[in-house]
Protein backbone atom coordinates (compact mmCIF):
# COMPACT_ATOMS: atom_id res chain seq x y z
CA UNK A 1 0.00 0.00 0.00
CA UNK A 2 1.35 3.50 -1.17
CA UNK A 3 0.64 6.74 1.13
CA UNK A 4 0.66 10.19 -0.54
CA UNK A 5 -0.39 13.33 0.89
CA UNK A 6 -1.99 16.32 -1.41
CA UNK A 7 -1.05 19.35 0.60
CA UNK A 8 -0.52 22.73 0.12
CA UNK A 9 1.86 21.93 -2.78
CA UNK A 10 -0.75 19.69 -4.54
CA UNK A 11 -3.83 19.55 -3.02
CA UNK A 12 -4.26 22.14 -0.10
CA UNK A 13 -6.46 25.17 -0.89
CA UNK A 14 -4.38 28.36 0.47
CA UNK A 15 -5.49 30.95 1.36
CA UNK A 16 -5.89 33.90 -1.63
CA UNK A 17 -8.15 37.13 -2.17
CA UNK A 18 -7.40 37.87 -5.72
CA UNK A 19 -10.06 36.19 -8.19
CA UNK A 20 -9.05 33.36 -10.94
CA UNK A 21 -7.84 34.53 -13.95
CA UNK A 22 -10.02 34.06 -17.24
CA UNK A 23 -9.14 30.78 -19.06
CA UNK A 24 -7.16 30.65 -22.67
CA UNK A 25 -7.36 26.80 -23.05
CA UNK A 26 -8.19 23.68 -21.26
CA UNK A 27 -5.69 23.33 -18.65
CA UNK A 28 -6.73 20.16 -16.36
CA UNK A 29 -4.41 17.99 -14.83
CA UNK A 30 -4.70 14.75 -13.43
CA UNK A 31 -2.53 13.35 -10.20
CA UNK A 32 -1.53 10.19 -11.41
CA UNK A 33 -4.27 7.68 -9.50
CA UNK A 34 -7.49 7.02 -10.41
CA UNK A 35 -10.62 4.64 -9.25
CA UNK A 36 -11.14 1.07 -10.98
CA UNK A 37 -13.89 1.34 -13.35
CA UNK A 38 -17.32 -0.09 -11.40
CA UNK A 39 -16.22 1.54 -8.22
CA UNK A 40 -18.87 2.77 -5.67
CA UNK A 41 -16.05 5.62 -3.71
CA UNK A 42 -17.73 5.17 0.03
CA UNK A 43 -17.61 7.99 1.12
CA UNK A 44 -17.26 8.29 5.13
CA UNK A 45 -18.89 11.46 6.41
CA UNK A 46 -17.89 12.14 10.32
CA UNK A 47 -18.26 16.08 9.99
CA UNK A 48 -20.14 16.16 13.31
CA UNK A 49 -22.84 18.90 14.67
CA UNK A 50 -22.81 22.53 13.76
CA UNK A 51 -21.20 24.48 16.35
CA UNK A 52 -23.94 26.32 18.60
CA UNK A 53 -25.70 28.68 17.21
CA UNK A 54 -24.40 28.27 13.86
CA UNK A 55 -26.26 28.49 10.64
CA UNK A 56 -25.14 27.73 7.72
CA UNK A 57 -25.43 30.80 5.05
CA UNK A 58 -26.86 28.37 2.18
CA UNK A 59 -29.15 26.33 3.88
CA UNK A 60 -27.35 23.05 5.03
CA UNK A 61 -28.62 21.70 8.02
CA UNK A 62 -25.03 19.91 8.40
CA UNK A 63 -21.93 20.08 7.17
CA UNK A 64 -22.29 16.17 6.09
CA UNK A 65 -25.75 17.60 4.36
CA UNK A 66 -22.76 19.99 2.60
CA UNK A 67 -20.19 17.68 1.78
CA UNK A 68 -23.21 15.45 0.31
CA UNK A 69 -24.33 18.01 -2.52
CA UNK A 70 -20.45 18.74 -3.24
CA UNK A 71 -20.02 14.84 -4.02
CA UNK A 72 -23.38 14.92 -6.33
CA UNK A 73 -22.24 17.53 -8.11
CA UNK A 74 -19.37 15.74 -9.09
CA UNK A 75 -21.74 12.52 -9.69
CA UNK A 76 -23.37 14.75 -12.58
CA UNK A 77 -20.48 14.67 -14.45
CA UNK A 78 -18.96 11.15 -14.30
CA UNK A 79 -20.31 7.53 -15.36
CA UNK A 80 -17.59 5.06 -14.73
CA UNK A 81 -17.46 5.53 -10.94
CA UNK A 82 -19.81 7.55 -8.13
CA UNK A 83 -19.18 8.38 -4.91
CA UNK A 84 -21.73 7.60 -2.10
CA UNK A 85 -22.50 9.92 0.87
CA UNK A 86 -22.35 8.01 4.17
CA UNK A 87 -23.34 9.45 7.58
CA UNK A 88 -20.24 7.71 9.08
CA UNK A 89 -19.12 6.54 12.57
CA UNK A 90 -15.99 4.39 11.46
CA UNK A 91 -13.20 6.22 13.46
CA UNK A 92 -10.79 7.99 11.07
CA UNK A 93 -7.62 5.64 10.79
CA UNK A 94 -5.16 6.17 7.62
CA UNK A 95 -4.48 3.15 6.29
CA UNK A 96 -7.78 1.42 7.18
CA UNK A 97 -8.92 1.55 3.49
CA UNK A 98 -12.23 3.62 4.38
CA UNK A 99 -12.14 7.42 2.95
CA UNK A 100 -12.85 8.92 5.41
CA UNK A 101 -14.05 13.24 5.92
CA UNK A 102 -13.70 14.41 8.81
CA UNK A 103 -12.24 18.03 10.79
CA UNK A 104 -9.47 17.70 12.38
CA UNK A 105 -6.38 20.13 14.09
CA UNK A 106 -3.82 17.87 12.92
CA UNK A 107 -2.90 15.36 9.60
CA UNK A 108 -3.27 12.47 12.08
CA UNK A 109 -0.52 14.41 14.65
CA UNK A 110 1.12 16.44 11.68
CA UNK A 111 0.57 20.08 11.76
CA UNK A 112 -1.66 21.43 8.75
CA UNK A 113 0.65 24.33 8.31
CA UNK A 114 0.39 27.98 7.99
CA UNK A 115 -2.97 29.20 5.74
CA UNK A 116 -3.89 25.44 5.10
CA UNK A 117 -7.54 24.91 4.63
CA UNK A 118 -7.92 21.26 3.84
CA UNK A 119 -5.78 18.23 2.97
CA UNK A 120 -6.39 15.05 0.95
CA UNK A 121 -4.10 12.08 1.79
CA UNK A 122 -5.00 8.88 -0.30
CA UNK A 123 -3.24 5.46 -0.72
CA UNK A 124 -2.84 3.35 -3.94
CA UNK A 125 -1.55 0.16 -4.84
CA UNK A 126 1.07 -0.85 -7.09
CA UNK A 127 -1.03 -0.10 -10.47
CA UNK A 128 -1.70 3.56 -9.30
CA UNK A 129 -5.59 2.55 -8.51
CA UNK A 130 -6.43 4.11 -5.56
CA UNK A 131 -7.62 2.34 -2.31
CA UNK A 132 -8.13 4.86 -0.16
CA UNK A 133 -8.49 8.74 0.17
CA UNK A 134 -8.95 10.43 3.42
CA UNK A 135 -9.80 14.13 3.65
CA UNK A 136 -9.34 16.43 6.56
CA UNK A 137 -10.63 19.84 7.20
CA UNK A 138 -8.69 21.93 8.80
CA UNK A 139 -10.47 23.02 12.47
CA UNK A 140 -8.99 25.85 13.46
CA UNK A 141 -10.69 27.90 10.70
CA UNK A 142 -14.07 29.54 11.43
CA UNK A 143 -15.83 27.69 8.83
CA UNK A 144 -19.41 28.29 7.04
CA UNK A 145 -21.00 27.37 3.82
CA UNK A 146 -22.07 29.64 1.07
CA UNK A 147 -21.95 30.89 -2.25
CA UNK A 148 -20.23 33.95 -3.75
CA UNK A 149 -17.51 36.02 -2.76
CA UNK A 150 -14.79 35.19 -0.35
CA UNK A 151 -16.20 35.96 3.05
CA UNK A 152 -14.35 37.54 6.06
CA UNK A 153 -14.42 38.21 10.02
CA UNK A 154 -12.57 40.82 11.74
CA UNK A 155 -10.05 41.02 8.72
CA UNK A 156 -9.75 37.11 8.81
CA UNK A 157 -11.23 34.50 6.22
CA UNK A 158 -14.46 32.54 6.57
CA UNK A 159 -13.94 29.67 4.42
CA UNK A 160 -16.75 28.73 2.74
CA UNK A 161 -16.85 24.78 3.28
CA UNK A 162 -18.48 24.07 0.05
CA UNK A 163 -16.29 25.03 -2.40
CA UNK A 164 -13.40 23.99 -0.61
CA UNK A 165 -14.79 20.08 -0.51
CA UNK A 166 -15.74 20.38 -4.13
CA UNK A 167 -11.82 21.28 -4.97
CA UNK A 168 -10.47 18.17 -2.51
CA UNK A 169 -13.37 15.44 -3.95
CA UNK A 170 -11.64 16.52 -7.33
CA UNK A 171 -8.22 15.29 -5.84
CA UNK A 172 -10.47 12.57 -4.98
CA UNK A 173 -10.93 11.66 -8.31
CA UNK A 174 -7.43 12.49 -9.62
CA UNK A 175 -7.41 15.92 -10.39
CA UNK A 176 -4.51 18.10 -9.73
CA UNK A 177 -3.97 21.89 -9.67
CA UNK A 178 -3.82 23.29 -13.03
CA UNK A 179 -2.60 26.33 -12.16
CA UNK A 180 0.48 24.57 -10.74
CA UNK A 181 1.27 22.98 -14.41
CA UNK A 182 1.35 26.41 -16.15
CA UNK A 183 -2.19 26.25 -17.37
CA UNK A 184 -3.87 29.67 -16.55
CA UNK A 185 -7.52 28.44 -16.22
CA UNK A 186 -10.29 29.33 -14.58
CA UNK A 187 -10.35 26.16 -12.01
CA UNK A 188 -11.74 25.52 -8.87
CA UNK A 189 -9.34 22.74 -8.98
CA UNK A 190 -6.75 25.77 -9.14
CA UNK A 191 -4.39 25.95 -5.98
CA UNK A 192 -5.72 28.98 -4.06
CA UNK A 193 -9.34 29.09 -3.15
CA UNK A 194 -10.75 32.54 -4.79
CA UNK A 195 -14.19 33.64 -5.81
CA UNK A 196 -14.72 30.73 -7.57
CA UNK A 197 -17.63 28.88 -5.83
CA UNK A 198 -18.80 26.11 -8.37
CA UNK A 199 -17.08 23.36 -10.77
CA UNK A 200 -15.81 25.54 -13.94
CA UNK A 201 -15.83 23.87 -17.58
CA UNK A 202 -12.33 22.81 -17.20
CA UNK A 203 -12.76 21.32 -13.82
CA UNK A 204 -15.76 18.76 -15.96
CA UNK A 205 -13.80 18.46 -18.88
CA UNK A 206 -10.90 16.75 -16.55
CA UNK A 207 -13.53 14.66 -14.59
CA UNK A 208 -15.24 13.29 -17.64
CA UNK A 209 -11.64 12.78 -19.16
CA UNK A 210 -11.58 10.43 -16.41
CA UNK A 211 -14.37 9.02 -15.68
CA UNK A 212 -17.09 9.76 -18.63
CA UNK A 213 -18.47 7.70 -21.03
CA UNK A 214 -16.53 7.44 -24.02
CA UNK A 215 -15.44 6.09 -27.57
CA UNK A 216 -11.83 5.75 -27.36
CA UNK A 217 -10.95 4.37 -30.97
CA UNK A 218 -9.36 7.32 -33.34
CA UNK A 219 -11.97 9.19 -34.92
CA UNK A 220 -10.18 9.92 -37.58
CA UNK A 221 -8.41 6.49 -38.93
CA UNK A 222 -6.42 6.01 -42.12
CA UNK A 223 -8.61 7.22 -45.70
CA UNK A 224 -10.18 4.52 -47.16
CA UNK A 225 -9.91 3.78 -50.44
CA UNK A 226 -13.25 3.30 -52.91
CA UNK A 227 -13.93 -0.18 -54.03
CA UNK A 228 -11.70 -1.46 -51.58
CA UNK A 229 -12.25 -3.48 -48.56
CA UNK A 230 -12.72 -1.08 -45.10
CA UNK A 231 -12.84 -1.81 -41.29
CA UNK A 232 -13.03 0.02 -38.20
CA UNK A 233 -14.17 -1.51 -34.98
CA UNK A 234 -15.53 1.01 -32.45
CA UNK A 235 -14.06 0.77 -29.18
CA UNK A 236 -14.74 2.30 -25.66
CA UNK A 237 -14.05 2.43 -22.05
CA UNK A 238 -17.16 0.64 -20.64
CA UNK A 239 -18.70 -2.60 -21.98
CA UNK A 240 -21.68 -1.37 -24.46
CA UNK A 241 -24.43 -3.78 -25.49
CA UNK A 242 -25.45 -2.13 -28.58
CA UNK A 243 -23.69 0.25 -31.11
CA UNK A 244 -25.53 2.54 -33.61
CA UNK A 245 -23.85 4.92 -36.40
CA UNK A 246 -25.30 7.39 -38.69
CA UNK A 247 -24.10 8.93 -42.31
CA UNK A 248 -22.03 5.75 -43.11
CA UNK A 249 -21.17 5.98 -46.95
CA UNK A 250 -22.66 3.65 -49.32
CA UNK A 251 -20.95 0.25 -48.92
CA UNK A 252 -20.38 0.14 -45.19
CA UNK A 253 -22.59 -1.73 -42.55
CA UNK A 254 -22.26 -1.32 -38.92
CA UNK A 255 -22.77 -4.89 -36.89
CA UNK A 256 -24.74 -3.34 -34.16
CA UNK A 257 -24.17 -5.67 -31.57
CA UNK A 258 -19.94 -5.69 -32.08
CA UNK A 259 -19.36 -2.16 -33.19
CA UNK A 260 -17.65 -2.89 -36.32
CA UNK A 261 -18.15 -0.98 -39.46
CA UNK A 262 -16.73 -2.70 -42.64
CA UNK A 263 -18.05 -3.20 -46.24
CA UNK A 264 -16.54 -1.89 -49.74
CA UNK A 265 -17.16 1.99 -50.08
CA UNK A 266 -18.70 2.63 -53.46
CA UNK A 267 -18.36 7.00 -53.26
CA UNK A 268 -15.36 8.80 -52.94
CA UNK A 269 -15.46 11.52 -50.41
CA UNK A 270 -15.36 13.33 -46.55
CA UNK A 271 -18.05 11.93 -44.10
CA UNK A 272 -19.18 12.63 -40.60
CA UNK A 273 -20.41 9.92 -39.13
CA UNK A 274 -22.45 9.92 -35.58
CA UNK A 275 -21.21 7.09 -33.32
CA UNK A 276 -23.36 5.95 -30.10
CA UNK A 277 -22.13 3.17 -28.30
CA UNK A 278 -24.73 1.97 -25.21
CA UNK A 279 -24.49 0.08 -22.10
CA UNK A 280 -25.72 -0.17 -18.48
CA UNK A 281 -24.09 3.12 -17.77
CA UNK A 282 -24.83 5.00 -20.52
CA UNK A 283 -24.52 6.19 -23.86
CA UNK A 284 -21.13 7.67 -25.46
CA UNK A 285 -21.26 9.37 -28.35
CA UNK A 286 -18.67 10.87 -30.91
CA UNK A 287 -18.29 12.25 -34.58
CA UNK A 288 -16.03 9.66 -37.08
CA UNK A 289 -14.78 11.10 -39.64
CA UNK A 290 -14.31 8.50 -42.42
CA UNK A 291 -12.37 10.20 -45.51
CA UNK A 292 -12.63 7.58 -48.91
CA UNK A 293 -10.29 8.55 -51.62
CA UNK A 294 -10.50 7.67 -55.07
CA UNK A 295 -7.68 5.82 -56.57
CA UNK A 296 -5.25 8.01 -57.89
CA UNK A 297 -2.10 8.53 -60.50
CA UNK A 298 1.29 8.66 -58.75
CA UNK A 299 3.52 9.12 -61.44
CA UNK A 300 4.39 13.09 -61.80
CA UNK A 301 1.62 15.20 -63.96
CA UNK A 302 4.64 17.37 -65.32
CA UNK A 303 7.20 15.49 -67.03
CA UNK A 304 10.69 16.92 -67.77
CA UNK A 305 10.26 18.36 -71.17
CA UNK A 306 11.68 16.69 -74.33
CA UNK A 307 13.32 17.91 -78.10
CA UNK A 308 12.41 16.72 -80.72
CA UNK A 309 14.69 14.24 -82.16
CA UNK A 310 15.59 12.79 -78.74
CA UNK A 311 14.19 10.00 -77.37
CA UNK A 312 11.45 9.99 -74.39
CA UNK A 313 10.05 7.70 -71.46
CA UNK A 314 7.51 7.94 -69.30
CA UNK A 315 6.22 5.74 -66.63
CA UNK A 316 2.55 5.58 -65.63
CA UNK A 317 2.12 4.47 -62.05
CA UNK A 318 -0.97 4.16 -59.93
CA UNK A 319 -2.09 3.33 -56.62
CA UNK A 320 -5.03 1.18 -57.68
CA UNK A 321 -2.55 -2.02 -58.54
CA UNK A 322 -3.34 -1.60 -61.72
CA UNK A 323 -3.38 -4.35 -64.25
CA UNK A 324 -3.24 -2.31 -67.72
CA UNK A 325 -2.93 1.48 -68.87
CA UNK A 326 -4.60 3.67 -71.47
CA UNK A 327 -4.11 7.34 -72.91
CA UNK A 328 -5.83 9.46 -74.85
CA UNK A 329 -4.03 10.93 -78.28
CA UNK A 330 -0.41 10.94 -77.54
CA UNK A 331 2.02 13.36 -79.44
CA UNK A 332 3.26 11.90 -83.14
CA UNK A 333 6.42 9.80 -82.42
CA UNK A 334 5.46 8.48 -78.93
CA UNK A 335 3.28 5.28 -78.22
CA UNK A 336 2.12 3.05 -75.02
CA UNK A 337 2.34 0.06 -73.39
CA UNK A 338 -0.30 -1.06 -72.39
CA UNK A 339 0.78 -3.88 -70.04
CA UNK A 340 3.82 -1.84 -67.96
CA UNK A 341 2.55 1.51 -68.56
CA UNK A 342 5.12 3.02 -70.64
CA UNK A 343 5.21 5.87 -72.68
CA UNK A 344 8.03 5.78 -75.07
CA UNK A 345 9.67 6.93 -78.70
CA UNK A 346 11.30 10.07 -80.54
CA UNK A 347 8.80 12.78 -80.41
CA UNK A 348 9.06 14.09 -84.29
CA UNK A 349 6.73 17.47 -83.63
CA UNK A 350 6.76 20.22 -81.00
CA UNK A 351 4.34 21.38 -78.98
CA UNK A 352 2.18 21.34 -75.38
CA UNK A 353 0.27 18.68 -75.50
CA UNK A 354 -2.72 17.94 -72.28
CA UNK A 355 -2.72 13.57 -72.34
CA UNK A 356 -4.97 12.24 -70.17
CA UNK A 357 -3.61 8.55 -68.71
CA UNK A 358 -5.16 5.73 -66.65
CA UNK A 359 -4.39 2.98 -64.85
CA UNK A 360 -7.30 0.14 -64.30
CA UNK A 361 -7.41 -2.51 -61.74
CA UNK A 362 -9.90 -4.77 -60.53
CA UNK A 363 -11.45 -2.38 -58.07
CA UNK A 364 -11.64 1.45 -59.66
CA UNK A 365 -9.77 2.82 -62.49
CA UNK A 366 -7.77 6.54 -61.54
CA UNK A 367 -7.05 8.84 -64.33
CA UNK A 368 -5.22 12.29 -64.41
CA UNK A 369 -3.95 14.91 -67.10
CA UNK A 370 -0.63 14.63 -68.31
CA UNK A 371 1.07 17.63 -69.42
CA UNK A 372 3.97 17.36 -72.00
CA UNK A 373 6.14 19.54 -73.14
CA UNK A 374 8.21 19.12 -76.17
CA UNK A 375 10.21 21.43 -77.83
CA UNK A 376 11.26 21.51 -81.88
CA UNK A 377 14.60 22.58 -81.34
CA UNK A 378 16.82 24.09 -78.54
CA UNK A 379 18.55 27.83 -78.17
CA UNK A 380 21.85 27.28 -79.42
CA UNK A 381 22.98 30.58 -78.92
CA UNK A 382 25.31 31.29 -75.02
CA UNK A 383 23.06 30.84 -72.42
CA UNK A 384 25.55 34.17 -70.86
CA UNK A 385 25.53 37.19 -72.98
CA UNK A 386 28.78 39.09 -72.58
CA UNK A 387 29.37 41.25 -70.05
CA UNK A 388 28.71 44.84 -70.65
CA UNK A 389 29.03 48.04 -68.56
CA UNK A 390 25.72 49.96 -68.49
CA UNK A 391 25.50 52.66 -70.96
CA UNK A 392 27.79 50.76 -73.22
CA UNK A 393 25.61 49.55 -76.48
CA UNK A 394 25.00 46.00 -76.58
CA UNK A 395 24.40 42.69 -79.07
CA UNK A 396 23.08 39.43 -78.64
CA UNK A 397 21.78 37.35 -81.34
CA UNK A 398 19.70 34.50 -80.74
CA UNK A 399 20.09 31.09 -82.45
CA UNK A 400 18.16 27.84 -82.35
CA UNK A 401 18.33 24.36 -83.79
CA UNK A 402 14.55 24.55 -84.68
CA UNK A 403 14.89 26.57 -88.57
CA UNK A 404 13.10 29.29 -86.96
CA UNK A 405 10.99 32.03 -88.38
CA UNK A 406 10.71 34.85 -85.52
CA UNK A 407 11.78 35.14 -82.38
CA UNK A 408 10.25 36.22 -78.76
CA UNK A 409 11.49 37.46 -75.19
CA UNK A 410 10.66 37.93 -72.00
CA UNK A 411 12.70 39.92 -68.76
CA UNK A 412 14.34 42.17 -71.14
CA UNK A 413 15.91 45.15 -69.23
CA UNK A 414 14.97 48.33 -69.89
CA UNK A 415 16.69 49.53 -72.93
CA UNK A 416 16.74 46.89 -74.61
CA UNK A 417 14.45 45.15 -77.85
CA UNK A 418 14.37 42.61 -79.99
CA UNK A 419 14.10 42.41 -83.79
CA UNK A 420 11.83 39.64 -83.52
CA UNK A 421 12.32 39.10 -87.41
CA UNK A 422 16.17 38.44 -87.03
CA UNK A 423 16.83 37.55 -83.52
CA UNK A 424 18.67 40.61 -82.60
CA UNK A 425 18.94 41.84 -78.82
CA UNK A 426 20.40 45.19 -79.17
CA UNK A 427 20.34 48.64 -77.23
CA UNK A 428 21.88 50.40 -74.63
CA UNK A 429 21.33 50.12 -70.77
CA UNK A 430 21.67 52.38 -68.08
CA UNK A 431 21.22 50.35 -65.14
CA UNK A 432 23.39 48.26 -63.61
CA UNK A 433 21.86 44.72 -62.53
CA UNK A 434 21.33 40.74 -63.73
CA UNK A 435 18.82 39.88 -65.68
CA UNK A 436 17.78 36.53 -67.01
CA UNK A 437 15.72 36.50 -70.14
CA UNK A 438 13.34 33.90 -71.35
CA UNK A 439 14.15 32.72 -75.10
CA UNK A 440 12.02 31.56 -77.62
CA UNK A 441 12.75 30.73 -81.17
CA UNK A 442 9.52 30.15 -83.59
CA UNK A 443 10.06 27.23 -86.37
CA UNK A 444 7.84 25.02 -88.91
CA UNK A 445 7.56 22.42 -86.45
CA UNK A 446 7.04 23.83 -82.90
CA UNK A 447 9.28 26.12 -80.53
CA UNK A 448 12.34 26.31 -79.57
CA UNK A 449 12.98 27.58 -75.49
CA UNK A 450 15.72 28.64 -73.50
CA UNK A 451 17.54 31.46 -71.45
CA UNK A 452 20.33 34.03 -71.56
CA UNK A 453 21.92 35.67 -68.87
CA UNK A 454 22.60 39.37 -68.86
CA UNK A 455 25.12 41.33 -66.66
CA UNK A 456 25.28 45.23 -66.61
CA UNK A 457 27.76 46.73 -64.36
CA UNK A 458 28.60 50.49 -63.36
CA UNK A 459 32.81 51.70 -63.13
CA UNK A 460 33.27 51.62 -59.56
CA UNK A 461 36.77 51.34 -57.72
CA UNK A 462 37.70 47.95 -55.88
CA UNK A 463 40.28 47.44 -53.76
CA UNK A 464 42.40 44.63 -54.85
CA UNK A 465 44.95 44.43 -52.18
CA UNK A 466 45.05 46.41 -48.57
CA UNK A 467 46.12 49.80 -49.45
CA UNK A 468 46.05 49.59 -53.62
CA UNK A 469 42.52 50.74 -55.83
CA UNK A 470 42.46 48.89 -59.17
CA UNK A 471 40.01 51.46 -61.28
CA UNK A 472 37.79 50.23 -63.83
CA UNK A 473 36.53 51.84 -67.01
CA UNK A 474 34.62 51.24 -70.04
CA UNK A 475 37.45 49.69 -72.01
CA UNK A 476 37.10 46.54 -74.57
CA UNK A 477 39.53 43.84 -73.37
CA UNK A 478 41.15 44.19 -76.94
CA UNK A 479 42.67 46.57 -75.97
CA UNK A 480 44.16 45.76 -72.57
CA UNK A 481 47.78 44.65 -72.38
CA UNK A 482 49.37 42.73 -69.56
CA UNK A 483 53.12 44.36 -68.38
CA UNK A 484 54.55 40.79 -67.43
CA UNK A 485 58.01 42.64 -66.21
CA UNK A 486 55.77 44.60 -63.70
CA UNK A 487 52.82 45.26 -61.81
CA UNK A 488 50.87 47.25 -64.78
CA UNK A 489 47.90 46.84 -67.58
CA UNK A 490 47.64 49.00 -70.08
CA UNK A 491 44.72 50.23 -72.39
CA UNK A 492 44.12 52.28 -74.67
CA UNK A 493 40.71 53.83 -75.73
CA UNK A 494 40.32 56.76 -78.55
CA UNK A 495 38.46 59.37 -77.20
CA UNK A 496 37.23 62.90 -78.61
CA UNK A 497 39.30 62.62 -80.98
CA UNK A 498 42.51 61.89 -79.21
CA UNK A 499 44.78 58.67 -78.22
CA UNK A 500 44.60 58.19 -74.33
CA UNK A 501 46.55 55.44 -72.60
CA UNK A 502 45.89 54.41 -69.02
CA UNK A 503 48.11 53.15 -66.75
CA UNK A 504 47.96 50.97 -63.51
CA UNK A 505 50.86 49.99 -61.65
CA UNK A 506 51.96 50.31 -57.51
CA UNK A 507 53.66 53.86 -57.96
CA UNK A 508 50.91 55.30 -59.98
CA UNK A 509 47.62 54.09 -58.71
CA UNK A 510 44.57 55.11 -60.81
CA UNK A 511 46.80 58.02 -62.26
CA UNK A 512 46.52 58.57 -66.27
CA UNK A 513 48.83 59.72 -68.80
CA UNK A 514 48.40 61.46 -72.07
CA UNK A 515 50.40 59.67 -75.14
């Protein structure tokens, strides 16, 4: 037998005057132990008399009378277990395997501690099923039992009873402090007692977590697939007599009496179907969402594209298990297999052709839409036009394999325009930048598609070494001439008229001479 206590760490309700915050998300926690499904929790209720004179503020005629609605409120939310109220005499012993409520000044000769209200101490065995829970009130408080606000005497807290046995019944059933685990809820299974005076949605959602009704198989298993065999067996956390299950798709049976659903799905598609599984507790009920896919091509709808001339292959592939293929017109050159699914030849004529393919099988056939791409010829011209400073006048002629009659482009920079008659890129930038131009060359027989890289650059000054400046200008490598006895390259450029030559070297850095 294991002993655990739930004080003010875990369990105990401390003393606080500042109200819960709002919730953000469910934040219930659960204390590791719960009750064996079937279990009647006895409760043992040795509150004794009201002091003289005392009245309690909502209408108890005993604290036991108290305790009693606190445990059927919790006995609204729960199926699997209920407590039951007993007007007890057993003396309180821990250990005695009777859960016993009672007030006391000590935790059976352990002080309760400073601002301690209550403490639940409970026992378990060695598969965390609890066999005992004893809770203890702390006497020394000057206790009553109402609803609202935090009540207080001569500056001094008046615990209201009720709420504070609803939070320690939820330890009862496994709850833990929310608050604790970094889940800013409203709670009154929270830590600190506040304002708080009745089970919150997150306090029910963690009891009926526990303890509620439900259908525990995955409500949303793997997609079935049309024309193709499909099972799912419903499956709970009671023992139901009877299943039921509405919106099934066509094909699929439920066996009322086992909770399986099977059959062969004959409609592709997303369905929601209502669950109810029923037994001598209850009913449970949940949404299953059954998703039924038609078979499909595998094989990519986008094919590298081909020239004409060179050979092609394509491979259909399904995931029907498919036991032949058709198409629809294929492109002159190319032809199919029908057994393997092959798509093979020399395409002989360019062009973008939409081929619709399918794969049959024994259950569904799936088709899909095929794009190909083949090209007459290919751009035979530098895919890297030569490198030009901007302002400087530049050339580019476009060839192609493909005979072709006119010529198109696309990302030309500003300044620049095509003779779409001869294939001519010519003009004259004046922005620096990289530009990559789309291609196209227009023959007898289909197009012709590639790129060209252009590079504009402005003069600027780089250094080249720490302390040296190399400086650029707008000079045709022609005319540059490497000095291999020294550090120099010289140019020369005409220019208004005249003969300049410029010089580079260590001594004379960037400097320029007349000649």
């Amino acid at each position: 037998m294991f002993r655990r206590v739930l004080r003010t760490r875990l369990a105990a309700v401390t003393v606080v005057t500042a109200v819960a915050v709002a919730p953000t998300a469910p934040g219930y926690v659960f204390n590791g132990y719960i009750w064996r499904t079937g279990t009647n929790i006895a409760m043992q209720l040795s509150l004794g008399p009201l002091p003289r004179g005392t009245v309690l503020q909502d209408g108890s005629p005993t604290w036991n009378a108290s305790a009693t609605n606190a445990l059927a409120t919790w006995n609204q939310q729960i199926a699997l277990v209920k407590f039951a109220a007993i007007a007890s005499s057993v003396v309180p012993r821990q250990g005695d395997r009777q859960n016993s409520v009672f007030f006391s000044s000590t935790v059976y000769g352990q002080s309760f501690g400073a601002n301690t209200l209550a403490v639940t101490l409970y026992f378990s065995d060695a598969s965390k099923f609890f066999t005992e829970t004893d809770t203890l009130f702390n006497s020394g408080w000057q206790w009553n039992s109402y609803r609202g606000p935090l009540q207080y005497k001569a500056g001094r807290l008046a615990p209201d009873f009720h709420r504070v046995a609803l939070h320690e019944f939820g330890h009862t059933l496994g709850l833990g402090h929310p608050d604790e685990a970094g889940q800013p809820v409203t709670a009154v299974m929270n830590s600190q007692t506040s304002n708080i005076d009745a089970l919150t949605a997150d306090d029910v959602a963690g009891a009926r977590r526990l303890y509620a009704l439900r259908i525990t198989s995955s409500l949303s298993p793997s997609a079935a697939k049309l024309n193709v065999p499909f099972q799912y067996q419903i499956q709970t956390n009671f023992g139901p007599t009877s299943f039921s299950a509405t919106g099934l798709p066509a094909g699929l049976q439920l066996n009322a009496s086992t909770g399986l659903i099977s059959g062969v799905p004959t409609v592709a598609g997303a369905f929601e179907v209502t669950l109810q599984a029923t037994g001598g507790r209850g009913t449970a009920t949940a949404i299953l969402h059954i998703v039924i896919n038609a078979p499909r091509i595998t094989s990519s709808l986008f094919p590298p594209s081909v020239v004409v001339g060179n050979p092609f292959f394509y491979q259909i592939t399904a995931d029907n298990n498919p036991t032949s293929f058709g198409t629809s017109s294929l492109p002159a050159g190319l032809t199919l297999d029908p057994a393997t699914g092959t798509i093979s030849g020399t395409p002989t004529a360019g062009g973008y052709y939409s081929v619709v393919v399918t794969a049959y099988s024994s259950s569904a056939s799936a088709s899909a839409t095929v794009q190909l791409t083949i090209f007459a010829g290919v751009i035979t011209s530098s895919s890297n036009a030569p490198l030009v400073y901007a302002g400087s006048h530049f050339y580019y002629q476009i060839t192609a394999s493909n005979q072709p009659f006119s010529f198109s482009a696309s990302g030309l920079p500003p300044g620049l325009s095509l003779n779409a008659a001869t294939g001519i890129i010519s003009g004259t930038v004046g922005q620096r930048g990289e530009f990559v131009v789309v291609l196209t060359a227009h023959g007898p027989n289909g197009d012709a598609q590639g790129q060209v890289g252009i590079n504009f650059y402005t003069p600027r000054n780089v250094a080249a070494a720490p302390g040296n400046t190399v400086a650029w200008w707008p000079i045709p490598a022609a005319r540059l001439v490497y000095d291999p006895a020294r550090s120099r390259v010289y140019a020369s450029e005409t220019f208004e008229g005249r003969n300049h030559s410029y010089r580079r070297s260590d001594a004379n850095r960037g400097r320029c001479d007349q000649g």
